[in-house]
C-alpha atoms as a PDB file:
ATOM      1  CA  UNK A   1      11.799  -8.092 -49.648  1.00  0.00           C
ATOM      2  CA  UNK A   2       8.802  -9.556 -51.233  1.00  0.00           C
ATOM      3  CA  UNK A   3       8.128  -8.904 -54.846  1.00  0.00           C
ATOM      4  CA  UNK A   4       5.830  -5.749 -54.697  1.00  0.00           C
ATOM      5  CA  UNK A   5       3.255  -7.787 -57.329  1.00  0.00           C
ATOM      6  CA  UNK A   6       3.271 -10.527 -55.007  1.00  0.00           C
ATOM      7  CA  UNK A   7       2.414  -8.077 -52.326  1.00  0.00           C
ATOM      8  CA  UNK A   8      -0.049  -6.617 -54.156  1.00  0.00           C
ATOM      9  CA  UNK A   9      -2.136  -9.531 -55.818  1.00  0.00           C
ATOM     10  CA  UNK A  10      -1.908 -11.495 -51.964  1.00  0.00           C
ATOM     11  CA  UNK A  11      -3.662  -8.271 -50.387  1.00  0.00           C
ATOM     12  CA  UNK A  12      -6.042  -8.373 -53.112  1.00  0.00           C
ATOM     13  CA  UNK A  13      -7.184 -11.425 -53.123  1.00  0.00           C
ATOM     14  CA  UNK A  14      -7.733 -11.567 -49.577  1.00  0.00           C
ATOM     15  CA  UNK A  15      -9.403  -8.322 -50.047  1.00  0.00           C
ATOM     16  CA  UNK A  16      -6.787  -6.083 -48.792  1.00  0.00           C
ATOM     17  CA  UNK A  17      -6.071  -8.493 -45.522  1.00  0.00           C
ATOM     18  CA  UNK A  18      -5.793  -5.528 -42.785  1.00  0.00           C
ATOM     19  CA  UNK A  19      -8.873  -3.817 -44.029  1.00  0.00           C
ATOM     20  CA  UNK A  20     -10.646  -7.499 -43.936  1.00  0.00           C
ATOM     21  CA  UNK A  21      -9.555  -7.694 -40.409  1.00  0.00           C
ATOM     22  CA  UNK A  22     -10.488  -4.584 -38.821  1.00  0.00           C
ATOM     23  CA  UNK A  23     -13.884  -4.542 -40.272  1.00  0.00           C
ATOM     24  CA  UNK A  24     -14.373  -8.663 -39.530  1.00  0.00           C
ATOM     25  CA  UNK A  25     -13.645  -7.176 -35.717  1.00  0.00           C
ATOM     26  CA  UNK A  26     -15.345  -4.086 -35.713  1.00  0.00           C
ATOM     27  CA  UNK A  27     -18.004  -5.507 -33.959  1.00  0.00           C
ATOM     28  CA  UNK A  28     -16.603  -7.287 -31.355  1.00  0.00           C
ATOM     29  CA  UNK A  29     -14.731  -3.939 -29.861  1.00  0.00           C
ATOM     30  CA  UNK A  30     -11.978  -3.618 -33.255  1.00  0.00           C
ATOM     31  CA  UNK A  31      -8.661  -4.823 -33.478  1.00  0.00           C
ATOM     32  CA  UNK A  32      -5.589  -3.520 -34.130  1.00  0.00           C
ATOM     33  CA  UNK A  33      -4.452  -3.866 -37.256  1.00  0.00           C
ATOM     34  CA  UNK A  34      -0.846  -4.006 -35.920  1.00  0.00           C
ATOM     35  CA  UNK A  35       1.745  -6.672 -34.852  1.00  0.00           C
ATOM     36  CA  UNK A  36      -0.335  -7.699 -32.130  1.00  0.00           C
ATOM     37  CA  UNK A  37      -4.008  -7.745 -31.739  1.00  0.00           C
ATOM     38  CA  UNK A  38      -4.993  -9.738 -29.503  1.00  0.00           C
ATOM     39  CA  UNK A  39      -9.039 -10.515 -28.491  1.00  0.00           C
ATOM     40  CA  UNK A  40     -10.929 -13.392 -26.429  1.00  0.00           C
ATOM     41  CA  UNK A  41     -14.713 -13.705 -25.594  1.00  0.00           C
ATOM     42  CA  UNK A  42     -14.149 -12.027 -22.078  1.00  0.00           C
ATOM     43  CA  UNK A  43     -11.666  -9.331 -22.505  1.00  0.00           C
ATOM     44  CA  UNK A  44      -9.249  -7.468 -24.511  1.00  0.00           C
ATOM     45  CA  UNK A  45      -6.225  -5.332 -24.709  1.00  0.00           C
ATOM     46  CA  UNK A  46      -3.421  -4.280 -26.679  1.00  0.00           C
ATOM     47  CA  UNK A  47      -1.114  -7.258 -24.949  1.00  0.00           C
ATOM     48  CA  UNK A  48      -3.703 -10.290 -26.567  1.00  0.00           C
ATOM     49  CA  UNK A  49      -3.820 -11.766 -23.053  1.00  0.00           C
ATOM     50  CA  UNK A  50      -7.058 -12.786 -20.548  1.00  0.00           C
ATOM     51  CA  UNK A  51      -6.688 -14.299 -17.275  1.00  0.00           C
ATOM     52  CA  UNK A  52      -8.652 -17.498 -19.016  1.00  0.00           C
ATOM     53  CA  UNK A  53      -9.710 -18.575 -15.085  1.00  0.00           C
ATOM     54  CA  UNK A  54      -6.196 -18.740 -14.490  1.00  0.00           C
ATOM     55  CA  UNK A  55      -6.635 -15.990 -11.250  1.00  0.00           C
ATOM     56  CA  UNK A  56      -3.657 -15.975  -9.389  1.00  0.00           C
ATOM     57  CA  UNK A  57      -1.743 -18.478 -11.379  1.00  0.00           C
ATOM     58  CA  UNK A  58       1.981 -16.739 -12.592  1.00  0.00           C
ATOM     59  CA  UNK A  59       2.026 -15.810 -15.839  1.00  0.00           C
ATOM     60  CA  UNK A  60       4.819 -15.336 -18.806  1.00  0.00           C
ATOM     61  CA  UNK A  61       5.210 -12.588 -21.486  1.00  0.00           C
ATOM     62  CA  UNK A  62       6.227 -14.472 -24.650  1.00  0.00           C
ATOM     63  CA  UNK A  63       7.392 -12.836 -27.179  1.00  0.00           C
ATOM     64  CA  UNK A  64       6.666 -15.075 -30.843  1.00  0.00           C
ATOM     65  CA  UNK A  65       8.825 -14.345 -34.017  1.00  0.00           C
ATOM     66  CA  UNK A  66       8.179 -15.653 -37.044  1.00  0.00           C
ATOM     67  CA  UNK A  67      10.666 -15.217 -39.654  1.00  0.00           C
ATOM     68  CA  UNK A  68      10.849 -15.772 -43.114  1.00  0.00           C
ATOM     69  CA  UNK A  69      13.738 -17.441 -44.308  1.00  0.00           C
ATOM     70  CA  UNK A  70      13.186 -18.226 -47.910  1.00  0.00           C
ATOM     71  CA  UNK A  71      15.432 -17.365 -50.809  1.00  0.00           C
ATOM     72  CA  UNK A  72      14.989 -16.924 -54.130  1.00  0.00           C
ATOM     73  CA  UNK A  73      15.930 -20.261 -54.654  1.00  0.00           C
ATOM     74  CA  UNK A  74      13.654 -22.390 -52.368  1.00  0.00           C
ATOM     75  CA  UNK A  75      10.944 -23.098 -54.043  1.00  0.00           C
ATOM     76  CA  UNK A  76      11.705 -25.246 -57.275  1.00  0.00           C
ATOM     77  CA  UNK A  77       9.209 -25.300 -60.150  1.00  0.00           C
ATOM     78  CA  UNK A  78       8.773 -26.092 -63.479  1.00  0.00           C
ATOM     79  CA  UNK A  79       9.228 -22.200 -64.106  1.00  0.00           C
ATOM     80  CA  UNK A  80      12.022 -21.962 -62.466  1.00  0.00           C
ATOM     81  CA  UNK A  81      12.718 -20.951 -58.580  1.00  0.00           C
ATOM     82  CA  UNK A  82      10.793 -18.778 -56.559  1.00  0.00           C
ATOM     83  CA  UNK A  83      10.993 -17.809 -52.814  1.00  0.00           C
ATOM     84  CA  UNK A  84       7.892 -18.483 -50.460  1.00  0.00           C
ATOM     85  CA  UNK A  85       5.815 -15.507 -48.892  1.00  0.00           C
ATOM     86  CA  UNK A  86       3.695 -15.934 -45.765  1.00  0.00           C
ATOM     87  CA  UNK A  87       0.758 -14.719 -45.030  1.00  0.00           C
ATOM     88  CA  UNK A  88      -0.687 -12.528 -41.680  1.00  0.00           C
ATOM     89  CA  UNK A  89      -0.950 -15.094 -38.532  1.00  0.00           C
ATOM     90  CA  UNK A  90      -3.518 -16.082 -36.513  1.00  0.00           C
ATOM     91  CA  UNK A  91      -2.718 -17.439 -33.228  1.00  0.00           C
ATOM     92  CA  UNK A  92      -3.866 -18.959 -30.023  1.00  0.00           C
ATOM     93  CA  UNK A  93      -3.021 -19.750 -26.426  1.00  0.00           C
ATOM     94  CA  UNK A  94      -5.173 -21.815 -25.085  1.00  0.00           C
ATOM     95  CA  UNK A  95      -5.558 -25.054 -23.145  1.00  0.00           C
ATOM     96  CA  UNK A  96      -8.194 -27.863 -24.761  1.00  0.00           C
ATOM     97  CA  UNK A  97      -7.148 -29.409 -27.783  1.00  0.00           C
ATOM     98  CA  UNK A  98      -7.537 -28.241 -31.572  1.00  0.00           C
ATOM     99  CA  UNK A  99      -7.937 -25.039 -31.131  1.00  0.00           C
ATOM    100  CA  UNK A 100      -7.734 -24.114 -34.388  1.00  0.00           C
ATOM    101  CA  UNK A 101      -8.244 -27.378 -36.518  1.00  0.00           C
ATOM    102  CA  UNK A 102      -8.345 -30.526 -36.235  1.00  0.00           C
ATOM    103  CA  UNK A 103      -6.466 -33.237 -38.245  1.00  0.00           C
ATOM    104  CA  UNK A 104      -8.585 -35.194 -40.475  1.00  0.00           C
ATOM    105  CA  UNK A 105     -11.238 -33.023 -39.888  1.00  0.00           C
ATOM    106  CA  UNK A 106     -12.901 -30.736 -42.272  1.00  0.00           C
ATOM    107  CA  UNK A 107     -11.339 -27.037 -42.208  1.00  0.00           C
ATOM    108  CA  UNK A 108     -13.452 -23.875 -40.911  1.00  0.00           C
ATOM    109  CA  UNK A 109     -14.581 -21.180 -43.055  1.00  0.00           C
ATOM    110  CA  UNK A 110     -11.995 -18.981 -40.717  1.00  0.00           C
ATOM    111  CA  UNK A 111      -8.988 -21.287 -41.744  1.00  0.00           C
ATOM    112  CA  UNK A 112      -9.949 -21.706 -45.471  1.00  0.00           C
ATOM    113  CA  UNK A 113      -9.987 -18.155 -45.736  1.00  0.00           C
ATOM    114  CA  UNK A 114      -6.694 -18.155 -43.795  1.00  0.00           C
ATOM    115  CA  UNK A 115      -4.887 -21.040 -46.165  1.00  0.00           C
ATOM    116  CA  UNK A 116      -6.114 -19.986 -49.154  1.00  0.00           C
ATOM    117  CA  UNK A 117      -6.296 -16.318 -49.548  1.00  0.00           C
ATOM    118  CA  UNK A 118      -3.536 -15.231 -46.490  1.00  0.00           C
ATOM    119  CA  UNK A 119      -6.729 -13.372 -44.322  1.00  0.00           C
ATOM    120  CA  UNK A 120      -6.541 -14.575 -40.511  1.00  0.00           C
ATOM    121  CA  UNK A 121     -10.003 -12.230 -39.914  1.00  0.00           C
ATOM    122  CA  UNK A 122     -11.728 -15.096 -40.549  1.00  0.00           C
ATOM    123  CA  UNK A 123     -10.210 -17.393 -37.963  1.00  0.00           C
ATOM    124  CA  UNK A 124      -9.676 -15.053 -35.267  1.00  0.00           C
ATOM    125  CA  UNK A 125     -13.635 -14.475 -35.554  1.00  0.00           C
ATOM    126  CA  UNK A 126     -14.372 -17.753 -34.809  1.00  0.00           C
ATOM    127  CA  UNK A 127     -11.349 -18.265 -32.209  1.00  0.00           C
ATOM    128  CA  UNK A 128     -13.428 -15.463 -30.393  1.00  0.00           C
ATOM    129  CA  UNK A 129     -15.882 -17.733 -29.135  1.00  0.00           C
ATOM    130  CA  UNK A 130     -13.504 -19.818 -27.745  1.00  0.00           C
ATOM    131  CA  UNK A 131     -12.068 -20.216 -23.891  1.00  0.00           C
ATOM    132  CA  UNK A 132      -8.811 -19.047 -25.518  1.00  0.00           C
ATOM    133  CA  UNK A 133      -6.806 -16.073 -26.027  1.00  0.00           C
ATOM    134  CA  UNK A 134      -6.610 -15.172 -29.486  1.00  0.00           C
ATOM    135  CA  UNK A 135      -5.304 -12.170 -32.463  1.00  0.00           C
ATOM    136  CA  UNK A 136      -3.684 -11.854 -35.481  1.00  0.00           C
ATOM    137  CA  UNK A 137      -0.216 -10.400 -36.447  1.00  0.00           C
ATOM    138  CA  UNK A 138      -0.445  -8.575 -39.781  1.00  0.00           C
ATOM    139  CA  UNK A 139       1.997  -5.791 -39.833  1.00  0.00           C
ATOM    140  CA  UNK A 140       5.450  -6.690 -40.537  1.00  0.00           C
ATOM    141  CA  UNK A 141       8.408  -5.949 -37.764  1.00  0.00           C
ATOM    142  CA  UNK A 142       9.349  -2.225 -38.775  1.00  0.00           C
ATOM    143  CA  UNK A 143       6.199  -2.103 -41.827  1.00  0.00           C
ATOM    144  CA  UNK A 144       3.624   0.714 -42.042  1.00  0.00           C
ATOM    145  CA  UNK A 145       1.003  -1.848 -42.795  1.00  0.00           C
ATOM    146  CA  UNK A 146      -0.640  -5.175 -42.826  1.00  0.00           C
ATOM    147  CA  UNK A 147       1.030  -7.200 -45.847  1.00  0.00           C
ATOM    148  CA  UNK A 148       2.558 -10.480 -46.171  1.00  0.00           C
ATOM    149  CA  UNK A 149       6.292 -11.074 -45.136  1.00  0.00           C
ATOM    150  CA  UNK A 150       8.872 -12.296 -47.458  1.00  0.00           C
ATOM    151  CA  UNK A 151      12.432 -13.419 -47.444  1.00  0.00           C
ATOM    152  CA  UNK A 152      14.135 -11.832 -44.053  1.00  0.00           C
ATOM    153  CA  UNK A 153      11.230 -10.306 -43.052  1.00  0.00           C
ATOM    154  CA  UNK A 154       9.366 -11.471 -39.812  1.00  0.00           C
ATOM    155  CA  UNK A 155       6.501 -10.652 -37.683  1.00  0.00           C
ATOM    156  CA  UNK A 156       6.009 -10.195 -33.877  1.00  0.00           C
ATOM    157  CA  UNK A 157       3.727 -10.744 -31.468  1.00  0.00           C
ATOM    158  CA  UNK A 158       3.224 -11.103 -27.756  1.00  0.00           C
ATOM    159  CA  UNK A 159       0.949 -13.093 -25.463  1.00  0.00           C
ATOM    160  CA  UNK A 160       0.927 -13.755 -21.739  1.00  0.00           C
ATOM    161  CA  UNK A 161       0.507 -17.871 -20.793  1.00  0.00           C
ATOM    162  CA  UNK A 162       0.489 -19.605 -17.316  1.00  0.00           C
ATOM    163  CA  UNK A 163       2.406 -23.370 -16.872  1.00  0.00           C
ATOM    164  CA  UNK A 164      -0.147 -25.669 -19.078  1.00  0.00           C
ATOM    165  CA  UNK A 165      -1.387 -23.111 -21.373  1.00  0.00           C
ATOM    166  CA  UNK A 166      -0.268 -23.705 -25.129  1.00  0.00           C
ATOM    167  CA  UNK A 167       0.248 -22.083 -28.341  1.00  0.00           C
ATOM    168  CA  UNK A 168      -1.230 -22.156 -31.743  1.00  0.00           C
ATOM    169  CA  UNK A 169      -0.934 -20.215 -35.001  1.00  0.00           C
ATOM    170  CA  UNK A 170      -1.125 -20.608 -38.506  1.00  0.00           C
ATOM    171  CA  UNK A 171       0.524 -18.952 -41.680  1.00  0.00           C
ATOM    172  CA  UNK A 172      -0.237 -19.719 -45.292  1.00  0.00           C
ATOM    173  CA  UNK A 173       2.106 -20.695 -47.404  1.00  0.00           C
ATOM    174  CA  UNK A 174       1.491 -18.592 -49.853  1.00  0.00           C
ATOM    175  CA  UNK A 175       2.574 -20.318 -53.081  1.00  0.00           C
ATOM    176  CA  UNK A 176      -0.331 -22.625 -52.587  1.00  0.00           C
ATOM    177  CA  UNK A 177      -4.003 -23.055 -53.180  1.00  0.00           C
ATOM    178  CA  UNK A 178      -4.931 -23.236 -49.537  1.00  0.00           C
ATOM    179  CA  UNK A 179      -1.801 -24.985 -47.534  1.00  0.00           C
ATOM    180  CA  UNK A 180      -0.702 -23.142 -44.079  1.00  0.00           C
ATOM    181  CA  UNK A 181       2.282 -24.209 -41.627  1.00  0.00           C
ATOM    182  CA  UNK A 182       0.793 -24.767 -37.759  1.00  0.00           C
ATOM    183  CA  UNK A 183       1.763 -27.247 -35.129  1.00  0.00           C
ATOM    184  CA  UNK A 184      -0.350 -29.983 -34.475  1.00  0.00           C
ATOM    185  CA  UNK A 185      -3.981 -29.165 -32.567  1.00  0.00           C
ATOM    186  CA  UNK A 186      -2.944 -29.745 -29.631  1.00  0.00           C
ATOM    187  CA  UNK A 187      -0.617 -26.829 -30.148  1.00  0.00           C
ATOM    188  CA  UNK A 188       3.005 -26.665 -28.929  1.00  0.00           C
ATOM    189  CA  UNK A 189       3.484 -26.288 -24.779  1.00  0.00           C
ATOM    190  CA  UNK A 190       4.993 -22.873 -23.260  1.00  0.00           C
ATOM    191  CA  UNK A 191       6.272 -24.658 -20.437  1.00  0.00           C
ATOM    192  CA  UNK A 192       8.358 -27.822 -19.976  1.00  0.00           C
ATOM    193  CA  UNK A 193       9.050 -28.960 -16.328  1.00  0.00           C
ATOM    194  CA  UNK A 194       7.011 -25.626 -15.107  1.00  0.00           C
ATOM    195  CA  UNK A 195       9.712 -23.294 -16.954  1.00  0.00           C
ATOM    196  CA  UNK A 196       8.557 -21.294 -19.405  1.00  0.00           C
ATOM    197  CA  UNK A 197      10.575 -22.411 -23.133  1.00  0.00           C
ATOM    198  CA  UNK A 198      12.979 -20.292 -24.863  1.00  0.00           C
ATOM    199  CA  UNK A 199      14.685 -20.006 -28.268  1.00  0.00           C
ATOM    200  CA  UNK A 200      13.961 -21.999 -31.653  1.00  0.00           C
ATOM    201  CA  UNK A 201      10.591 -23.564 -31.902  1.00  0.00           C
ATOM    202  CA  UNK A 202      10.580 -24.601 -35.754  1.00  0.00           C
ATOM    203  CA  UNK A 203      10.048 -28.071 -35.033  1.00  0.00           C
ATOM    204  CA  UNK A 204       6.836 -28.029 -33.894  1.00  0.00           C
ATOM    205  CA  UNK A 205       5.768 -26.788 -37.204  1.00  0.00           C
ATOM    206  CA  UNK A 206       4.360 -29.114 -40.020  1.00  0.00           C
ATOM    207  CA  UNK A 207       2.688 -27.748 -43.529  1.00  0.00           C
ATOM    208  CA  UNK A 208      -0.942 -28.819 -43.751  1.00  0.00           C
ATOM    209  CA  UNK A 209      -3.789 -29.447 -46.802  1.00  0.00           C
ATOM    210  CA  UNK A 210      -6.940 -27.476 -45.874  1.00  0.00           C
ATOM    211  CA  UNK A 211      -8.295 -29.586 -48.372  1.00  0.00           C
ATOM    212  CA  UNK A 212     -11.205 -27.046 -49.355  1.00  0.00           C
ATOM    213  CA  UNK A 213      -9.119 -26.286 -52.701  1.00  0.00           C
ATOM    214  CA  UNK A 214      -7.400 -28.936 -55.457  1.00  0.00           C
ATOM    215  CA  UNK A 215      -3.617 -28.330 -55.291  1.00  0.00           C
ATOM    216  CA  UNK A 216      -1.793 -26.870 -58.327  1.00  0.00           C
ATOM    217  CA  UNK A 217       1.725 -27.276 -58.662  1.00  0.00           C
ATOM    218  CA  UNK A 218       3.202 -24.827 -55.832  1.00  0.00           C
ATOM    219  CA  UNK A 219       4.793 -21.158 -57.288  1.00  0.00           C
ATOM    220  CA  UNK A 220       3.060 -21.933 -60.651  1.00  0.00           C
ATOM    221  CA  UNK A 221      -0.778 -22.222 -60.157  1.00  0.00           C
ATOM    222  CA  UNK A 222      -2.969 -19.613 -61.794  1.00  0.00           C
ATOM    223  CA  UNK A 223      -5.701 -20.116 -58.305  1.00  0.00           C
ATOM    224  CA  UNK A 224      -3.115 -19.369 -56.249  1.00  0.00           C
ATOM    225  CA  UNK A 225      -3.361 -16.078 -54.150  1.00  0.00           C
ATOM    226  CA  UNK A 226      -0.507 -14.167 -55.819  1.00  0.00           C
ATOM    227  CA  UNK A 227      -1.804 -15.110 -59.295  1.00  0.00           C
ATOM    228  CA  UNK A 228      -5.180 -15.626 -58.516  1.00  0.00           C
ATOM    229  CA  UNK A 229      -7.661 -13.196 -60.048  1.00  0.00           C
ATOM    230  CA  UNK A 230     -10.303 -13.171 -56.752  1.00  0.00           C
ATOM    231  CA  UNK A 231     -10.273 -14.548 -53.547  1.00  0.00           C
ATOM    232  CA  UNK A 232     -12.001 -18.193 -53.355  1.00  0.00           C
ATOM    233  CA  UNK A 233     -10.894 -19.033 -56.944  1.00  0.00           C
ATOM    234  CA  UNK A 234     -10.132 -22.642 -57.596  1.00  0.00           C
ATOM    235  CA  UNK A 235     -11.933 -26.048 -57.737  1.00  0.00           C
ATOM    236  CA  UNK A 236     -13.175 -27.079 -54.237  1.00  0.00           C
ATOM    237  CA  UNK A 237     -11.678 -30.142 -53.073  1.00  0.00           C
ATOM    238  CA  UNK A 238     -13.919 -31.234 -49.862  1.00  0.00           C
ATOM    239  CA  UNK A 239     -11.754 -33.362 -48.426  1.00  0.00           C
ATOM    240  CA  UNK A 240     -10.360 -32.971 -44.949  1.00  0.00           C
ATOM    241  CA  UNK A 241      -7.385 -31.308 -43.090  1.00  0.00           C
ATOM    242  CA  UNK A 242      -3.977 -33.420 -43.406  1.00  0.00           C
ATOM    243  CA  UNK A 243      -0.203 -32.823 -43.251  1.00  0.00           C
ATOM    244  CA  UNK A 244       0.831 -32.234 -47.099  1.00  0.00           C
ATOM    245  CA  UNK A 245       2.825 -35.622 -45.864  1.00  0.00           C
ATOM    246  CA  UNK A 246      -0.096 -37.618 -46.354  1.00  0.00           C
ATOM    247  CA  UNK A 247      -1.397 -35.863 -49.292  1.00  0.00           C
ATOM    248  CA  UNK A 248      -0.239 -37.471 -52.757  1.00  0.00           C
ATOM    249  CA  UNK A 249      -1.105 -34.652 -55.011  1.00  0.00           C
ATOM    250  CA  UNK A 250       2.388 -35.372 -56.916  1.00  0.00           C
ATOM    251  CA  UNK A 251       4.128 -32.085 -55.899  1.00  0.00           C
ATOM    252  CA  UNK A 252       7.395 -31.202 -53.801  1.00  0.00           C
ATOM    253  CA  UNK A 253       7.452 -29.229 -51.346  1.00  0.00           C
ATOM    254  CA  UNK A 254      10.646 -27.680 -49.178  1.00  0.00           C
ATOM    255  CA  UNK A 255      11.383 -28.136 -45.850  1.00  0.00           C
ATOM    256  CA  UNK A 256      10.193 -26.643 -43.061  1.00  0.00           C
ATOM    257  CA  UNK A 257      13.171 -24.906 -42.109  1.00  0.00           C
ATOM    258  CA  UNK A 258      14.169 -23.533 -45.039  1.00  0.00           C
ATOM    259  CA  UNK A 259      10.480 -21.323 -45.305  1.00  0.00           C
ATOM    260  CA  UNK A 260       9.979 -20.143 -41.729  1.00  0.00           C
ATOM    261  CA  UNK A 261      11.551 -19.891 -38.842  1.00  0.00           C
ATOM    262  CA  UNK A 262       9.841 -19.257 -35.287  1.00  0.00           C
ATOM    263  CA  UNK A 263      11.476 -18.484 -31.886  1.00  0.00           C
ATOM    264  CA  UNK A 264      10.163 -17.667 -28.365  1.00  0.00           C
ATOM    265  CA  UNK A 265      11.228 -15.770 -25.660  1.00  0.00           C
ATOM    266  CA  UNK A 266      10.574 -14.698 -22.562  1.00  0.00           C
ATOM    267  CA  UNK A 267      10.423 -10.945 -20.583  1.00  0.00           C
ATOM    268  CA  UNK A 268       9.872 -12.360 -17.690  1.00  0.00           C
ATOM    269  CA  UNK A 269       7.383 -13.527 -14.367  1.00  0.00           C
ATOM    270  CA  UNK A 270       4.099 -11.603 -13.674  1.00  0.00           C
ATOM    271  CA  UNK A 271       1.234 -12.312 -11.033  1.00  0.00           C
END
């Protein structure tokens, strides 16, 4: 389970994350504050799916699962070892290209607020203006509340796609000043050869600098949201969005695989 100061000090410093995303909705028709809350500019309901001017076309119910699958022992630092929290997730489906970023860009006030203080409201917000369909999972699989997810914990969502729609999302990684795992902006496809994909999708996840915030060395960094006394704290940076591959800030960071886990499946053909 995550540490319950951990817990804590990330909710705060996103200012309490499932209060920050109710009211950053509120005016667009709410959202739930649940695993799956999903919105676009033309409609919404509790599924987070829209036609998108797909009328007619056969949709899939995906379901998404991210896990957690840190230890205790992932995350090496000069401290000692630590295990890797992630925050609330916004996501996407969607059809143009970077729907949520763009690499080598610079980062949206939405996905700052996303990488460095664990709040998706943000992001979804702007996501709402969008063609795509979009919402936020906040409450963790069998939790009473919006928090962040820690070692074996995961959370769920669900989202309806036709054949060339794709998925985005980001998570922070919260033992960071403002890095978050996501696939690339084109997002990863929910079809391949016009069947919809099942099973382990890890793979098409990569970490990636905001760059709106210096880096401190991960687990340790008194800016960082579970040690960080306000949300926004930190020298900005004002550089643009990269994978922490191309960023030589001088720290490690652990695999992919050994953070997060995320799988998709399927419930099935609707028209």
């Amino acid at each position: 389970m995550t540490d319950d100061t951990t817990r804590r000090k990330l909710l705060l410093a996103a200012g309490t994350t499932g209060a920050v995303l109710v009211a950053g909705c509120a005016g667009a028709g709410g959202m739930d504050d649940g695993n799956d809350g999903g919105m676009n500019n033309e409609s919404m309901d509790d599924g987070g799916t829209s036609d998108d001017g797909m009328d007619g076309d056969a949709t899939t119910t995906f379901t998404v699962r991210i896990e957690n699958v840190s230890t205790g022992q992932t995350l090496e630092t000069s401290e000692g070892t630590a295990a890797v929290p992630l925050s609330p997730t916004a996501y996407a489906v969607h059809e143009s290209e970077g729907a949520l970023f763009e690499s080598g860009a610079s980062a949206s006030a939405g996905l700052e607020q996303l990488a460095e203080d664990g709040s998706p409201a943000g992001l979804v917000n702007e996501l709402e203006m969008s063609e795509a369909t979009v919402g936020a999972a906040t409450t963790p699989v069998d939790g009473e509340g919006p928090a962040p997810i820690g070692p074996g914990e995961a959370y769920e969502f669900t989202v309806e796609a036709a054949d060339g729609q794709r998925l985005s999302l980001a998570t922070m990684f919260v033992q960071s000043n403002d890095l978050f795992y996501a696939p690339e902006p084109t997002g990863m496809p929910l079809y391949e050869m016009g069947e919809p994909i099942e099973g382990d999708v890890t793979d098409r996840l990569l970490l990636w600098d905001t760059g709106t915030e210096e880096n401190e060395e991960p687990g340790v960094g008194g800016n960082q949201a579970p040690r960080q006394m306000e949300a926004g704290a930190g020298p900005e940076e004002n550089t643009t969005v990269r994978r922490i591959s191309e960023v030589d800030d001088g720290y490690d960071y652990p695999e992919t695989a050994d953070v997060v886990r995320v799988t998709v499946s399927t419930g099935g053909m609707e028209n």
